[in-house]
C-alpha atoms as a PDB file:
ATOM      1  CA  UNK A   1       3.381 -24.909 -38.566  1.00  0.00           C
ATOM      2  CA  UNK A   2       3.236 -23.065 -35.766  1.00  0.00           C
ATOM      3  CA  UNK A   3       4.443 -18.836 -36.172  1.00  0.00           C
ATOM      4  CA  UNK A   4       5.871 -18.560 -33.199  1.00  0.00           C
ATOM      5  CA  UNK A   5       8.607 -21.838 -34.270  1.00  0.00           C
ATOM      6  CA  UNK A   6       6.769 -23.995 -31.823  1.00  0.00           C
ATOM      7  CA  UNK A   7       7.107 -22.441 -28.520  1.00  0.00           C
ATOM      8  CA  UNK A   8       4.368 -21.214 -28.005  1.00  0.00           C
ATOM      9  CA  UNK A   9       2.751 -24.629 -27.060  1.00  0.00           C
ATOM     10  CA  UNK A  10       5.858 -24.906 -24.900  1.00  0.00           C
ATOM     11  CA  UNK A  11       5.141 -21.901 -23.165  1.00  0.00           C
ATOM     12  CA  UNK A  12       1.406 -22.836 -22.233  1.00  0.00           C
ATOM     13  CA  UNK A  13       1.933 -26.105 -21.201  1.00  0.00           C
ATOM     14  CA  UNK A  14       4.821 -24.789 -18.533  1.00  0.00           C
ATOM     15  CA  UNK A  15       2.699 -21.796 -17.453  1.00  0.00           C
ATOM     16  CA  UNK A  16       0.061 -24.838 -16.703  1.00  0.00           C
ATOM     17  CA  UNK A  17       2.174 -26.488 -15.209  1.00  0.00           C
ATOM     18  CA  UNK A  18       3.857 -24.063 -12.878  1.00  0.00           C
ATOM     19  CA  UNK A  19      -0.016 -23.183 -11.763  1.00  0.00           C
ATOM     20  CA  UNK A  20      -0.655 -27.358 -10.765  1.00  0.00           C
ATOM     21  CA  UNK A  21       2.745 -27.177  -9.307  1.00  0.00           C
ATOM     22  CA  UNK A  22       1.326 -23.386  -7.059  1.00  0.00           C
ATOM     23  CA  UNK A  23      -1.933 -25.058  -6.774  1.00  0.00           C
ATOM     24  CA  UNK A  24      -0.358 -28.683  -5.047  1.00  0.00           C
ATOM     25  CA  UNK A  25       2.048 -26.262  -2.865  1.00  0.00           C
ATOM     26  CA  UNK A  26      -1.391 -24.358  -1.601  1.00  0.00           C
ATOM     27  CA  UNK A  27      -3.391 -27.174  -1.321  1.00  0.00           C
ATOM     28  CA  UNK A  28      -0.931 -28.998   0.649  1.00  0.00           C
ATOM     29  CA  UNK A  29      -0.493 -26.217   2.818  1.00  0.00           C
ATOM     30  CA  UNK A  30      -3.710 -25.439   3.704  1.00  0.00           C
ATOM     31  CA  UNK A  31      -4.710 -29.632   4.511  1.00  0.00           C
ATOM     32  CA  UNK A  32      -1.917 -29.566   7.273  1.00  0.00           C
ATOM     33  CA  UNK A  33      -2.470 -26.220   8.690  1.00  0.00           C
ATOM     34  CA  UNK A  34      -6.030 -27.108   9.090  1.00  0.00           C
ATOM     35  CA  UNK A  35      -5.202 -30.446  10.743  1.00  0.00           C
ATOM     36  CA  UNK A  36      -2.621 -28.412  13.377  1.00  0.00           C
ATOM     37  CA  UNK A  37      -5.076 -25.594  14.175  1.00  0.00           C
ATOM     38  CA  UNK A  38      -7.806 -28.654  14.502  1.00  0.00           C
ATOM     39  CA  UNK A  39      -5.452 -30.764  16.925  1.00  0.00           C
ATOM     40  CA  UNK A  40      -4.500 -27.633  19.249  1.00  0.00           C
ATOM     41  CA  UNK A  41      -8.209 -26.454  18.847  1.00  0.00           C
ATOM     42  CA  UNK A  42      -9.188 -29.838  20.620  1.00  0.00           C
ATOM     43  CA  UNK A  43      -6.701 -29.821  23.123  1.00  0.00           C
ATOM     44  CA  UNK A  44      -7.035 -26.005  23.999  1.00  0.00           C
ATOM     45  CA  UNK A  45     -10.701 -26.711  23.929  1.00  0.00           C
ATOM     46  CA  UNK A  46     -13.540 -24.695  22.372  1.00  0.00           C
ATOM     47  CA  UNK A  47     -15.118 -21.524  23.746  1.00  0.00           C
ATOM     48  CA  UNK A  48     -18.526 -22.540  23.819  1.00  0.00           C
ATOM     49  CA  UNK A  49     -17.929 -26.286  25.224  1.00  0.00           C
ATOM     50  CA  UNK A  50     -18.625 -27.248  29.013  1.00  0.00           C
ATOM     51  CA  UNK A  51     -18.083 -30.597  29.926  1.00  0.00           C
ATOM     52  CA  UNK A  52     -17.859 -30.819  33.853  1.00  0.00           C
ATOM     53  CA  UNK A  53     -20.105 -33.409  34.706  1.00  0.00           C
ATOM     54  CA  UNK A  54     -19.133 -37.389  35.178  1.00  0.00           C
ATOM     55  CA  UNK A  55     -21.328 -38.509  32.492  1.00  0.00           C
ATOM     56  CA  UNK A  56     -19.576 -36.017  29.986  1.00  0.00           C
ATOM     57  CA  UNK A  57     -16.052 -37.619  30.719  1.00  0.00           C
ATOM     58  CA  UNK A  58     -16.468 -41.075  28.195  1.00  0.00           C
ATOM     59  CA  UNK A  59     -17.736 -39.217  25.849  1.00  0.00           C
ATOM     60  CA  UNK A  60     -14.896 -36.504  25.564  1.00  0.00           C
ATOM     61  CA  UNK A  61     -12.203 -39.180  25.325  1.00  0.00           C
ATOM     62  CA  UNK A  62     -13.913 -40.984  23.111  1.00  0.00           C
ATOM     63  CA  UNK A  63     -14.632 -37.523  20.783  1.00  0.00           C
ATOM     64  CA  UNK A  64     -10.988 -36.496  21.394  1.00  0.00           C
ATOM     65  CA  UNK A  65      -9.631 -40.037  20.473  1.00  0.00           C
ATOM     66  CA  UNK A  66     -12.031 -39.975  17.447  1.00  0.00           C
ATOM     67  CA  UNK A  67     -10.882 -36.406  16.104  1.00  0.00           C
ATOM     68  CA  UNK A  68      -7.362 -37.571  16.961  1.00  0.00           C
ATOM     69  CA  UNK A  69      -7.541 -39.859  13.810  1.00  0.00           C
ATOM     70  CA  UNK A  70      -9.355 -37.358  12.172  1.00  0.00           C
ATOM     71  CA  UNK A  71      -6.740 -34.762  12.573  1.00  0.00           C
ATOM     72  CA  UNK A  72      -3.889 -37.189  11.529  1.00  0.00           C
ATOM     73  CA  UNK A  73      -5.744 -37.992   8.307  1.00  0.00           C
ATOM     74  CA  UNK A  74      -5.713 -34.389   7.146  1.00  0.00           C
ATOM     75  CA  UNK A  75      -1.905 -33.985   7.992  1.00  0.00           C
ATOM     76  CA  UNK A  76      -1.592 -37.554   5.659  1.00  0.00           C
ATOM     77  CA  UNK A  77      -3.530 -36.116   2.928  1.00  0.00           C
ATOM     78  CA  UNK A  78      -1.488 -32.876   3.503  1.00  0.00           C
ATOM     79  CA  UNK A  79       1.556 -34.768   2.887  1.00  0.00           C
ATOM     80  CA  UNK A  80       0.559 -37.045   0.182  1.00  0.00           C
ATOM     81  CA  UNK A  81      -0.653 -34.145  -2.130  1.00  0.00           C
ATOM     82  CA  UNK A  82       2.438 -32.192  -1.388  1.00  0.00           C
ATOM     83  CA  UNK A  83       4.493 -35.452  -2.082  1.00  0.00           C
ATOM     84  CA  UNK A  84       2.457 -35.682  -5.296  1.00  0.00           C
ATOM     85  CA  UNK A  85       2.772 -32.441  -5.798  1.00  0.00           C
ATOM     86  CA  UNK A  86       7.013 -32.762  -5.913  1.00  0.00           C
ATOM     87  CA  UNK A  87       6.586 -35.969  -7.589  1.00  0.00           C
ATOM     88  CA  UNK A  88       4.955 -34.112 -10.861  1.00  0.00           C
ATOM     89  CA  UNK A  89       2.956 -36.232 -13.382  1.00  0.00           C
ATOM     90  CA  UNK A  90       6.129 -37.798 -14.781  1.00  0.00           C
ATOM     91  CA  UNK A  91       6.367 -40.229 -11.817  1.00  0.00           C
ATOM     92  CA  UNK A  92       2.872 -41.844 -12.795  1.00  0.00           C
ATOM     93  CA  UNK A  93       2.929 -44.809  -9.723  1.00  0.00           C
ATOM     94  CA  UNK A  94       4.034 -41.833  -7.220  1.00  0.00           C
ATOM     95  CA  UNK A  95       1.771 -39.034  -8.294  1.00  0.00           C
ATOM     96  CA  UNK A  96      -1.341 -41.754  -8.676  1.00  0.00           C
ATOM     97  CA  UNK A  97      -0.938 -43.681  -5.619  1.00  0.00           C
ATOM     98  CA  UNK A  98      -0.751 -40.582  -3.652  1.00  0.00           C
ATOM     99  CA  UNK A  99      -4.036 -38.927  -5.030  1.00  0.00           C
ATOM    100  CA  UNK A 100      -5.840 -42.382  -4.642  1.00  0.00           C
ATOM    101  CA  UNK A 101      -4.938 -42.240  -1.241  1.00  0.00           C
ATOM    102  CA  UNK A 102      -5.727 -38.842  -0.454  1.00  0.00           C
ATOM    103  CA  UNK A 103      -9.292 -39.878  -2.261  1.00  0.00           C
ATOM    104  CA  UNK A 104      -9.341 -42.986   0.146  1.00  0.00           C
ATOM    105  CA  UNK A 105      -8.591 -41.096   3.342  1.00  0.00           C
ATOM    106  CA  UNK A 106     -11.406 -37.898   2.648  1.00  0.00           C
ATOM    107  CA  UNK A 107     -13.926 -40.862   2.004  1.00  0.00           C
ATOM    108  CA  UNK A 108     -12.428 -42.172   5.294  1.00  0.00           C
ATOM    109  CA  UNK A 109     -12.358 -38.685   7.240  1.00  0.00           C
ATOM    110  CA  UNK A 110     -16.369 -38.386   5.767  1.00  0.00           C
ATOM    111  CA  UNK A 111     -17.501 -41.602   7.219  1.00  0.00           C
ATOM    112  CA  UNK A 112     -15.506 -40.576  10.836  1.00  0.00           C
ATOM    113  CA  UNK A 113     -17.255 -37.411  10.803  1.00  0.00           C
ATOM    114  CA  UNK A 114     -20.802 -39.125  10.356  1.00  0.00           C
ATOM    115  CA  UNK A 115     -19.878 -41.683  13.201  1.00  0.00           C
ATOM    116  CA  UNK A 116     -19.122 -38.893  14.909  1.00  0.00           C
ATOM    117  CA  UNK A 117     -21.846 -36.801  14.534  1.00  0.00           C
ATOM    118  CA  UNK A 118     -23.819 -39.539  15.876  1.00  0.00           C
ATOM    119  CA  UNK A 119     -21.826 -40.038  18.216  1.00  0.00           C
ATOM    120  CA  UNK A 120     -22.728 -36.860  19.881  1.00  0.00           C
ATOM    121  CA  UNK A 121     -26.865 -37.149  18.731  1.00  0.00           C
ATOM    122  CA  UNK A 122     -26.401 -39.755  21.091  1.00  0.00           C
ATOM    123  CA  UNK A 123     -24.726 -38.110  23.797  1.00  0.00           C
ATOM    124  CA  UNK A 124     -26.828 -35.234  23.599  1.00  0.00           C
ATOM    125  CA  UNK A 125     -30.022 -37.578  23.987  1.00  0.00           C
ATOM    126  CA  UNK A 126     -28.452 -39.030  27.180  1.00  0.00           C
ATOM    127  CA  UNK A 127     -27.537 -35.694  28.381  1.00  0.00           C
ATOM    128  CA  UNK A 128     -30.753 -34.816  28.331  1.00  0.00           C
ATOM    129  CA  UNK A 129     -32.262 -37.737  29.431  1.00  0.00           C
ATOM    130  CA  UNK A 130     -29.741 -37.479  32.629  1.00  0.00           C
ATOM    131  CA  UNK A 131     -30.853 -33.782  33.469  1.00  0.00           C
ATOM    132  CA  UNK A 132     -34.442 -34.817  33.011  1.00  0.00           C
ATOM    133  CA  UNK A 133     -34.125 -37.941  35.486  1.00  0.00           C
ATOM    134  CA  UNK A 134     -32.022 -35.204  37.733  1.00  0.00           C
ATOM    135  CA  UNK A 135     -35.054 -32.428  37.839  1.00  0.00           C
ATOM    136  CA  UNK A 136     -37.435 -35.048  38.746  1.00  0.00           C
ATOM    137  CA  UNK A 137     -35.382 -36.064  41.907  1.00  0.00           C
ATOM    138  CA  UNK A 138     -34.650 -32.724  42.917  1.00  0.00           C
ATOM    139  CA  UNK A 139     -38.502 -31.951  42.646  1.00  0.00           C
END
C-alpha cells in the first residue's frame, strides 16, 4: 500500500498531464504562428529576393501558389494538435485521428518542400542559362 493513501500516483499522473496539456497549448501555438509569419513573409516579400525580370514572373506564382498550400498545412496541423490537445486522451478516435493527420500533413509539407526546392534548382539553372544567352548577344 501506498504511504501517502494513494495519492501520490494521483498527483503524478495530473502533474503529467497538465505538462501534455502546456506542451499541446505551445505546440499548437507555435505551428500557426509560424504558418502566419510564413504567409505575410511571402506576401511582404523577402529582403534579399529580386524578381523583376519576365522570366522570373511563372516562377513566383507558381512558388507563391506552392507555399500557399504549404502555409495552410501548418495552420491545419496547428489546429489539429490544439484540437487534440482539448480533446485529451480520453476521446481516443478524436485525439488519434488528429495526430495521424498532423503526421500525414508534415510528411505532406516534406514532400512540397522537396518539389519545391527543385522547383527553384530548376529555375535557377534557367536563370542562368537566360543571362548567359543575354551576355553573348550583348557581346
Amino acid at each position: 500500500m501506498d504511504p501517502t493513501g494513494g495519492t501520490h500516483r494521483l498527483v503524478c499522473f495530473s502533474f503529467k498531464g497538465s505538462l501534455m496539456f502546456a506542451g499541446g497549448l505551445v505546440l499548437a501555438s507555435t505551428l500557426i504562428f509560424f504558418a502566419v509569419w510564413l504567409q505575410r513573409s511571402e506576401q511582404v516579400g523577402w529582403s534579399h529576393e529580386r524578381f523583376d525580370e519576365e522570366i522570373d514572373q511563372s516562377y513566383m506564382q507558381r512558388r507563391r501558389r506552392s507555399r500557399k498550400r504549404v502555409n495552410f498545412l501548418f495552420l491545419v496541423c496547428g489546429i489539429l494538435v490544439l484540437v487534440a490537445t482539448l480533446a485529451t486522451p480520453r476521446n481516443h478516435a478524436i485525439w488519434l485521428c488528429c495526430w495521424i493527420s498532423v503526421m500525414l500533413s508534415l510528411m505532406t509539407i516534406l514532400m512540397l518542400a522537396g518539389l519545391d526546392a527543385l522547383r527553384t534548382m530548376r529555375h535557377v539553372r534557367h536563370r542562368l542559362d537566360h543571362l548567359r544567352q543575354k551576355r553573348r548577344k550583348s557581346s
